[in-house]
Protein backbone atom coordinates (compact mmCIF):
# COMPACT_ATOMS: atom_id res chain seq x y z
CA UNK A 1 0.00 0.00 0.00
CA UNK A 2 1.60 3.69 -0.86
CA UNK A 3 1.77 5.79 1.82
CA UNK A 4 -0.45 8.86 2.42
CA UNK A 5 1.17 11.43 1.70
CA UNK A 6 -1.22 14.57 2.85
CA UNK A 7 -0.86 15.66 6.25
CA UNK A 8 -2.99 14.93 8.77
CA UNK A 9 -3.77 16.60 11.20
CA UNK A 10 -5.06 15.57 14.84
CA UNK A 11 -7.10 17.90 17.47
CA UNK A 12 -7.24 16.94 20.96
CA UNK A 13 -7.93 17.92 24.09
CA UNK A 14 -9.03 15.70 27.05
CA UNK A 15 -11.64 13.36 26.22
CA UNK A 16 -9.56 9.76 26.13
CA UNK A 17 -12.31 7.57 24.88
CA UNK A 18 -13.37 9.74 21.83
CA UNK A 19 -9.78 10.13 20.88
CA UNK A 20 -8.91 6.36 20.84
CA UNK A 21 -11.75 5.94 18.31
CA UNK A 22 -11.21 8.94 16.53
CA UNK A 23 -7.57 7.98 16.01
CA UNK A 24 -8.16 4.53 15.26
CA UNK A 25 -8.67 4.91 11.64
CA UNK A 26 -5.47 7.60 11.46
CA UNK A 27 -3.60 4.65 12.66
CA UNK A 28 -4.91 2.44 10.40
CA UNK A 29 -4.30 4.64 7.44
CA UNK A 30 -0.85 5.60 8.26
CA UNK A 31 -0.04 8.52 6.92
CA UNK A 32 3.57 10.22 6.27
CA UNK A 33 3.09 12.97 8.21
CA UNK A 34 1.33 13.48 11.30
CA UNK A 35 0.12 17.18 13.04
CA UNK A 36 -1.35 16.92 16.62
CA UNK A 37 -2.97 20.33 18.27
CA UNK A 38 -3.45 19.83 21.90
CA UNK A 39 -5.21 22.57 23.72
CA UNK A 40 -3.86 23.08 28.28
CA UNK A 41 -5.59 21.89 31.16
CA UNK A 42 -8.16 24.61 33.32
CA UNK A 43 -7.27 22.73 36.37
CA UNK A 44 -5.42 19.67 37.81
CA UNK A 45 -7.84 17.56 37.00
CA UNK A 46 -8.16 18.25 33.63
CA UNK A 47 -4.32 18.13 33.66
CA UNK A 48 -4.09 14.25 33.66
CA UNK A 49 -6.91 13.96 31.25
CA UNK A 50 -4.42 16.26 28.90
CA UNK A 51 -1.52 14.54 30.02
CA UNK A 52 -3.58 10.85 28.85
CA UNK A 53 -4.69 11.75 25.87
CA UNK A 54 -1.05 13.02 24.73
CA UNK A 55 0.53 10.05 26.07
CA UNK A 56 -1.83 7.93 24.24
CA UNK A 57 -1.38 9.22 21.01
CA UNK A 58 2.48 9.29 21.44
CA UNK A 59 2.22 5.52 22.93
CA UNK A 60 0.27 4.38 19.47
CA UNK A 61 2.08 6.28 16.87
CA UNK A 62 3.91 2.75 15.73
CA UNK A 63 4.02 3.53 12.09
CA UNK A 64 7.39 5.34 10.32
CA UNK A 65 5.55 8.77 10.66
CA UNK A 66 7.24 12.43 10.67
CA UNK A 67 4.98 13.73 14.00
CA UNK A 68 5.08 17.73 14.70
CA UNK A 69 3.14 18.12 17.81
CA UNK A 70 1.80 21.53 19.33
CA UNK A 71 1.05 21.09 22.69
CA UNK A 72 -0.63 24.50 24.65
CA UNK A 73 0.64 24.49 28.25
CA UNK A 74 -2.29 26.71 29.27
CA UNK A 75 -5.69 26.30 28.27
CA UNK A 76 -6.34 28.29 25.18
CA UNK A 77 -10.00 27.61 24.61
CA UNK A 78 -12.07 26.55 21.34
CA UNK A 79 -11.79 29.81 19.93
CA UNK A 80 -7.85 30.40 20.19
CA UNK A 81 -6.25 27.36 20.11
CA UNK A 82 -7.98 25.93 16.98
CA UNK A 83 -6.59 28.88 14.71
CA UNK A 84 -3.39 29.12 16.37
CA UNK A 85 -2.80 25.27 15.41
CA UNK A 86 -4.29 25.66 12.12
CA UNK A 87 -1.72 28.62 11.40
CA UNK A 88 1.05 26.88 12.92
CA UNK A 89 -0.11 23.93 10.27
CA UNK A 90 -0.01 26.19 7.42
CA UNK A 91 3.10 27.95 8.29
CA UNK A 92 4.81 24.62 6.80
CA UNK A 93 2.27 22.83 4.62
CA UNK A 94 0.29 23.92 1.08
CA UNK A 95 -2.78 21.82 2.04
CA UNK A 96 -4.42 19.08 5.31
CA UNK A 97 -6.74 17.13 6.49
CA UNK A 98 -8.20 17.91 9.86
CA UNK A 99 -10.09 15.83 12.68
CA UNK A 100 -11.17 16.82 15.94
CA UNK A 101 -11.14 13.89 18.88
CA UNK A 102 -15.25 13.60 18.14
CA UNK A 103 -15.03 12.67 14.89
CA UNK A 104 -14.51 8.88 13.29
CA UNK A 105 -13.65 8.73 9.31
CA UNK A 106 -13.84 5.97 7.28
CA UNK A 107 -10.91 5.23 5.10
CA UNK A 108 -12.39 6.82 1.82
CA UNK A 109 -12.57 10.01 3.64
CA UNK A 110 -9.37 10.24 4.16
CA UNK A 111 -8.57 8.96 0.18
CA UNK A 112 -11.73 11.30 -0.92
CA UNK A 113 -9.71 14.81 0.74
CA UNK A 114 -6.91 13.25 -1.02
CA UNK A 115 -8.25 13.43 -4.13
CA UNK A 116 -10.26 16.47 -4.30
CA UNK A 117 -7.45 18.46 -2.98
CA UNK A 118 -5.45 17.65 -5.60
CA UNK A 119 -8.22 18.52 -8.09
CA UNK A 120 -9.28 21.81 -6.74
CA UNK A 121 -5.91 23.27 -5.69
CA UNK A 122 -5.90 26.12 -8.01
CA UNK A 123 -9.71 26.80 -7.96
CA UNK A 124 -9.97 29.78 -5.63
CA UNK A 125 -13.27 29.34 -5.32
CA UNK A 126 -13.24 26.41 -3.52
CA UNK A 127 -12.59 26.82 0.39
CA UNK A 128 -12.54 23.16 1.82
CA UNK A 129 -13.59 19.57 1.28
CA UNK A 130 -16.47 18.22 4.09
CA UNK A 131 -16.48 14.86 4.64
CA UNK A 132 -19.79 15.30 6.36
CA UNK A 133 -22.96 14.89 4.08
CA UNK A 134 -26.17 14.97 6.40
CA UNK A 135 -28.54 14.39 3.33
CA UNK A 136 -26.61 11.81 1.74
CA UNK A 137 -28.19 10.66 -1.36
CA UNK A 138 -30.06 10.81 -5.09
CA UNK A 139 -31.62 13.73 -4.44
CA UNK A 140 -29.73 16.19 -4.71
CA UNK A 141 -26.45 15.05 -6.46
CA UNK A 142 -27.94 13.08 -9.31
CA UNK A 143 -25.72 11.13 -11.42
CA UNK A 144 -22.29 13.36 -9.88
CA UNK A 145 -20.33 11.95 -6.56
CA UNK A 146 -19.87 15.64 -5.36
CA UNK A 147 -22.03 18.86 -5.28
CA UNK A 148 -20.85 22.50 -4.43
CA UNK A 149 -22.25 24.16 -1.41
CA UNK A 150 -22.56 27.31 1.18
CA UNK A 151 -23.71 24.96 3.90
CA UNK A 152 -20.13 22.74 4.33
CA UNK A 153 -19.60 21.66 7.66
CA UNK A 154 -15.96 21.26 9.57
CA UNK A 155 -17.16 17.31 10.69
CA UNK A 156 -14.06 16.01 9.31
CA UNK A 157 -12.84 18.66 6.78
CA UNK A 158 -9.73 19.65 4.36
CA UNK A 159 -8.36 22.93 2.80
CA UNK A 160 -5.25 24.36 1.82
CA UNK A 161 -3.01 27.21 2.88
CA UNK A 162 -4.44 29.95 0.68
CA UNK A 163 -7.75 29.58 2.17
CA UNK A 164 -7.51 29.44 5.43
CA UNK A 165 -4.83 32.70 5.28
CA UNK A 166 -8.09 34.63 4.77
CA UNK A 167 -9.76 33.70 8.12
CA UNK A 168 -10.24 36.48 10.67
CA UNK A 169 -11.66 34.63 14.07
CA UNK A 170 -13.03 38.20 14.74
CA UNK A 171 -14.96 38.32 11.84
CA UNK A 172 -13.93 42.63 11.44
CA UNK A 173 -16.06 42.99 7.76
CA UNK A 174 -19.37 41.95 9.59
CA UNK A 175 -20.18 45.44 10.85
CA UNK A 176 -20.11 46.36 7.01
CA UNK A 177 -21.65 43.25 5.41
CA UNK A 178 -24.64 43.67 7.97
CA UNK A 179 -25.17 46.97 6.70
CA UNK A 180 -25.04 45.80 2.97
CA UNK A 181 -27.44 42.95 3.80
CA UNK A 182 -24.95 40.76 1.64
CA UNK A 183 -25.18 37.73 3.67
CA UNK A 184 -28.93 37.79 2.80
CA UNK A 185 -28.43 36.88 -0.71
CA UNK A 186 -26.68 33.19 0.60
CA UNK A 187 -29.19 32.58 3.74
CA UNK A 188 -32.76 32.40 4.27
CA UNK A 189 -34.80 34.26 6.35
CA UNK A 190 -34.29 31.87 9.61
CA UNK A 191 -30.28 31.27 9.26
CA UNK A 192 -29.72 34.90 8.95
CA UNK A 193 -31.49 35.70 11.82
CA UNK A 194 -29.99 33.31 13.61
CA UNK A 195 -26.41 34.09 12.24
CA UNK A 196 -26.84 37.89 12.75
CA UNK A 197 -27.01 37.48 16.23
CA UNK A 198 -23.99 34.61 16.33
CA UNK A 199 -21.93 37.17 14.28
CA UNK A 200 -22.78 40.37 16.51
CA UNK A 201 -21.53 38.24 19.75
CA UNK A 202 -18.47 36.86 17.70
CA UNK A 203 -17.07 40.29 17.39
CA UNK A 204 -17.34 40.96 21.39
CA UNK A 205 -15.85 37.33 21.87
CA UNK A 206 -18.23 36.09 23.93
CA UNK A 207 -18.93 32.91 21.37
CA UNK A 208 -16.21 30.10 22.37
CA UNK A 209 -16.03 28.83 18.74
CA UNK A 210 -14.01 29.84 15.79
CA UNK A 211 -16.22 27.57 13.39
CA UNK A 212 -19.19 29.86 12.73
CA UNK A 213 -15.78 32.96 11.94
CA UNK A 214 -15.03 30.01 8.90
CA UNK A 215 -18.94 29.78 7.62
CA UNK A 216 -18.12 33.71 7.79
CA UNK A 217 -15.41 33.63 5.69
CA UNK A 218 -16.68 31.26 3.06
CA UNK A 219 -20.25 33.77 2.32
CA UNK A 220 -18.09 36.89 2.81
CA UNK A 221 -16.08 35.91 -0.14
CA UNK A 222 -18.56 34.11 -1.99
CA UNK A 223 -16.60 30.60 -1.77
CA UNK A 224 -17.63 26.97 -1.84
CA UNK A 225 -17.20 23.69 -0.34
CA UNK A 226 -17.30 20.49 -1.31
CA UNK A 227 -19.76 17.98 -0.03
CA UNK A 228 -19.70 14.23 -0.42
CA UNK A 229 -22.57 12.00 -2.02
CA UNK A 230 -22.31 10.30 0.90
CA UNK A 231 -21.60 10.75 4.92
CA UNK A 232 -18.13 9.39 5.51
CA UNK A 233 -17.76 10.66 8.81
CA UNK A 234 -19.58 9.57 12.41
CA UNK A 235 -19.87 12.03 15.45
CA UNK A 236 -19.22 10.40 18.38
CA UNK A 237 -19.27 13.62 20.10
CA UNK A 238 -23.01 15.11 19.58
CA UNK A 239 -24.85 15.72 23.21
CA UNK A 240 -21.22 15.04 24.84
CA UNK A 241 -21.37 17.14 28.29
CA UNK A 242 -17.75 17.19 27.88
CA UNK A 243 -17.52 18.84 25.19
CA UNK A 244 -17.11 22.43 24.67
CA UNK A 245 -21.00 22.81 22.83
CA UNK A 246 -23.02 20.36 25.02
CA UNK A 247 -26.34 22.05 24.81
CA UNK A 248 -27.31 19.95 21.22
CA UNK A 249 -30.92 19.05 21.74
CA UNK A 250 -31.71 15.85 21.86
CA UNK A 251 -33.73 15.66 18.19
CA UNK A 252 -30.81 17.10 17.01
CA UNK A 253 -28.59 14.16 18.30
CA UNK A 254 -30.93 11.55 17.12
CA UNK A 255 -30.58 13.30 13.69
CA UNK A 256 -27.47 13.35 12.86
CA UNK A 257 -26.66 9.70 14.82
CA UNK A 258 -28.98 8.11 12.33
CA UNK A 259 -27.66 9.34 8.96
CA UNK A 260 -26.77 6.53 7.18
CA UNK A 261 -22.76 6.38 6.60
CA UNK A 262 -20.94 5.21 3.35
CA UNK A 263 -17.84 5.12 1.24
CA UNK A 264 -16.87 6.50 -1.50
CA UNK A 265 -16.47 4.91 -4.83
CA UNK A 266 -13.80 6.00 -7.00
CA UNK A 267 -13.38 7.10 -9.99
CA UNK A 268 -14.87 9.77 -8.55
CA UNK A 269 -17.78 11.05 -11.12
CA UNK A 270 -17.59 15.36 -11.02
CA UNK A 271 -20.19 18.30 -11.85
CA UNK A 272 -19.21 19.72 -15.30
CA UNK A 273 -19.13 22.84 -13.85
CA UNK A 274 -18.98 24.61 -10.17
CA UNK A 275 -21.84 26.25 -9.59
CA UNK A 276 -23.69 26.08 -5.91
CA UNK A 277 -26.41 23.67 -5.11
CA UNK A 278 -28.95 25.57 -4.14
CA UNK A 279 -31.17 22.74 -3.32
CA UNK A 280 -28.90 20.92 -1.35
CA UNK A 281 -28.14 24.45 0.53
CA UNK A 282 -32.08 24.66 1.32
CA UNK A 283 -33.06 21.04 2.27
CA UNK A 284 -29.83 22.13 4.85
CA UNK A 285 -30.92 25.17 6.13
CA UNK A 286 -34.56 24.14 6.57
CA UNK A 287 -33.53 21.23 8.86
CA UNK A 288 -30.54 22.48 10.48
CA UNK A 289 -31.50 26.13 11.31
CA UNK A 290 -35.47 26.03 12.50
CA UNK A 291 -35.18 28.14 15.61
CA UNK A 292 -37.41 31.37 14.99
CA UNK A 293 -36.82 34.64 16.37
CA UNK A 294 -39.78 36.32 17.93
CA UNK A 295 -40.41 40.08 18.05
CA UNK A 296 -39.53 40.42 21.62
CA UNK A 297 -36.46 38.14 21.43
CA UNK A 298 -35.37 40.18 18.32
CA UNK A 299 -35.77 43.65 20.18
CA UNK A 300 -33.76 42.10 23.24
CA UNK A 301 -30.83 41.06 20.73
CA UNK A 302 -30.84 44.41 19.29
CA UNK A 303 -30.55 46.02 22.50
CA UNK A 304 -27.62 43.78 23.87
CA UNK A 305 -26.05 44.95 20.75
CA UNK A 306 -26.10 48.27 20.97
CA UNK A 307 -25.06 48.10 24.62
CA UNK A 308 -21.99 45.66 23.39
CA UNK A 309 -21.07 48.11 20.61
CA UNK A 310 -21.04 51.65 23.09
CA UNK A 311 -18.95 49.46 25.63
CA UNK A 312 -16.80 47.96 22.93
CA UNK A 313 -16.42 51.77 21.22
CA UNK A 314 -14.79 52.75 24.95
CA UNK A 315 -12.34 49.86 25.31
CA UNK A 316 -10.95 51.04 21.99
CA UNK A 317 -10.53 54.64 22.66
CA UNK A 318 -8.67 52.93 26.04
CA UNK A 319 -6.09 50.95 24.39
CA UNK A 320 -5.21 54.18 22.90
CA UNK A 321 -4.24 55.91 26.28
CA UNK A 322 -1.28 54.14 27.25
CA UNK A 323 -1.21 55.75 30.64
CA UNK A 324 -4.25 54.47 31.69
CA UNK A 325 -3.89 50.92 29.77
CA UNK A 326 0.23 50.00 30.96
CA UNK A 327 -0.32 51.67 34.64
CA UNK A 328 -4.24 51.41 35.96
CA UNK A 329 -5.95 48.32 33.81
CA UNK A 330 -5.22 45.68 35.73
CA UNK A 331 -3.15 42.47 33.60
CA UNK A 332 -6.08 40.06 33.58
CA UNK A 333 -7.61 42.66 31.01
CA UNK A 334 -3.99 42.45 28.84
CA UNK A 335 -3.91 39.93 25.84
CA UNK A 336 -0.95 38.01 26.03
CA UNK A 337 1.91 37.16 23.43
CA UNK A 338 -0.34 34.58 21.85
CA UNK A 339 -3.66 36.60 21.82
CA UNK A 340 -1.68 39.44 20.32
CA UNK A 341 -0.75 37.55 17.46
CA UNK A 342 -4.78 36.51 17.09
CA UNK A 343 -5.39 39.71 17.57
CA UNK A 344 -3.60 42.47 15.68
CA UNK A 345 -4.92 45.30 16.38
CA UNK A 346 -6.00 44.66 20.11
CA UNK A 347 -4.93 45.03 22.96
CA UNK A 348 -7.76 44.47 25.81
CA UNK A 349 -8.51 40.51 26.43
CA UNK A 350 -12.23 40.53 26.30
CA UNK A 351 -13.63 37.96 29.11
CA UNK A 352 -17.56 38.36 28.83
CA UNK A 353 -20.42 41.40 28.46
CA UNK A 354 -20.28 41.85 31.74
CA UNK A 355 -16.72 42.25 32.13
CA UNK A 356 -16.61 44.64 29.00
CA UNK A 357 -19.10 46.99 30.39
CA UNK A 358 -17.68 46.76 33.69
CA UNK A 359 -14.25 48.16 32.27
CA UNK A 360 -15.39 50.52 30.34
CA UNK A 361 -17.10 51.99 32.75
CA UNK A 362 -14.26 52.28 35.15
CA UNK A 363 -12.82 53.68 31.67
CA UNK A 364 -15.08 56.71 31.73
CA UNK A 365 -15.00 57.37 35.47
CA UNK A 366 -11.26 57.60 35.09
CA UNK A 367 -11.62 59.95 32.30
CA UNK A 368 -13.87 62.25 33.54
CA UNK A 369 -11.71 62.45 36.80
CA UNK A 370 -8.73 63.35 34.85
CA UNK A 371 -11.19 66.00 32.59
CA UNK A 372 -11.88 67.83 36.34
CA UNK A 373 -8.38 67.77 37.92
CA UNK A 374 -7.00 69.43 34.68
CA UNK A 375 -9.78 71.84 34.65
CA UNK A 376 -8.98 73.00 37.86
């Protein structure tokens, strides 16, 4: 058997069990080169879980394999330690494959990324291969083994190196895009609502995810991904309290548990051209995104938004004053080295609304202080 050569690329944290099974078929394919992201322990306890799940996958690397590993000593979170691997992946490789410790591929996936990055490597349009098909089927693919979509999910998921260096886990252009109403030309009426409010949160930080800043990405610049005829990935992970998302309801679970899996048959059969499957994109959207947003609930959002963007307006005018930021602030409030480099541009960590408001409001106390004593 040749060896497989694209990397691959292993995300872990501290959930043992899921990451034996999830690794079990990254084992079994063997590939040449082998990337493992490992986010830092909260507490002690969580410390040993780390430290198991490392020493696990070290333990069962027994295949002639050329392992980088990136191994946070502090816990990052979702939102920061996913980028920061994935840009520490791309800072030495064109193109990967990626799975978290909740997700077990079959062995086509694995051949199927293969393949289609190859294919699609200088089509900029294209932003990543899904191995995640929730709809699998006739239905919408017809005689093709591949159809072209807005709705591609990070289940088990590919892309290269001039993709992902467009990414922005702070999602900066949504304050303009919201105005244009561009995003409504991609979404319908429920997933916009429901996005608009994901997206005004994600630029406040209070969202511990970076996976909704890629879906932003992909409709900001009008790209694609590519979705499989077939599921060829299982998430072991849905409803997991462990997990950083636990709140999936339980229809939800039940959903997506019983989509029927398959493999992929190759020669793989492709559209004649690349042009979005609209109906694929709406059977999604229509089963995926149901929540409706009253009235009341809408006015609330609105609200919180306005009071996130005064508070957030303050905090920048305070990184400014460098007194007040290097001498009063105190450091909890400081990014790091790390954050910085997620982060160009700030300067204040933000912890949570509450937090936010809280500084700035010490923020404007201390200015108008300093606006008295000098006028005296």
């Amino acid at each position: 058997m040749e060896r497989f050569d694209v990397p691959v690329v292993m995300i872990v944290y501290k959930r043992l069990d899921l990451t034996e099974r999830s690794f079990a078929p990254i084992r079994e394919l063997k590939p040449a080169k082998l990337y493992i992201i490992s986010d830092g322990p909260r507490d002690r306890k969580e410390a040993q879980q780390v430290k198991a799940v490392r020493e696990y996958l070290e333990k069962n690397i027994d295949w002639p394999c050329e392992v980088h590993k990136n191994y946070a000593e502090k816990n990052m979170g979702l939102r920061y330690r996913m980028p920061s691997g994935m840009a520490w992946v791309f800072e030495t490789e064109e193109s990967a494959i990626f799975i978290e410790d909740d997700i077990e591929a079959s062995q086509s996936f694995f051949l199927f990324c293969r393949e289609m990055l190859e294919h699609y490597k200088d089509e900029e349009r294209i932003a990543m291969i899904s191995g995640t098909n929730l709809y699998p089927g006739e239905e919408s693919f017809g005689k093709d083994d591949i159809c072209f979509s807005a709705f591609a999910t990070i289940w088990g998921w590919a892309t290269w190196k001039r993709a992902w260096k467009n990414y922005d886990v702070n999602i900066r252009r949504w304050p303009e895009l919201k105005k244009e109403m561009k995003l409504r030309r991609i979404l319908n009426k429920n997933s916009y609502k429901f996005f608009s409010i994901v997206f005004d949160d994600l630029q406040y930080h209070w969202y511990r995810t970076w996976g909704y800043q890629w879906n932003f990405m992909v409709w900001a610049d009008n790209l694609l991904g590519i979705v499989p005829k077939y599921d060829l990935v299982n998430n072991i992970g849905m409803g997991d309290e462990r997990g950083e998302h636990p709140g999936d309801t339980a229809e939800k679970v039940s959903e997506v548990s019983e989509v029927e899996r398959g493999e992929m048959e190759f020669p793989i059969k492709y559209p004649k051209k690349i042009i979005r499957n609209k109906r694929y994109d709406r059977m999604f959207q229509q089963r995926f995104y149901t929540e409706k947003t009253g009235p009341l609930k809408e006015l609330k959002y609105r609200l919180r938004a306005a009071l996130y963007e005064k508070a957030y307006a303050v905090i920048k005018e305070m990184e400014k004053d460098d007194e007040y930021f290097d001498n009063v602030l105190p450091d909890r409030y400081k990014l790091d080295e790390e954050g910085l480099k997620l982060n160009p541009g700030d300067r204040y960590r933000l912890v949570s609304p509450k937090e936010m408001r809280r500084t700035a409001a010490a923020y404007r106390c201390y200015r108008r202080k300093h606006r008295k004593e000098a006028a005296v």
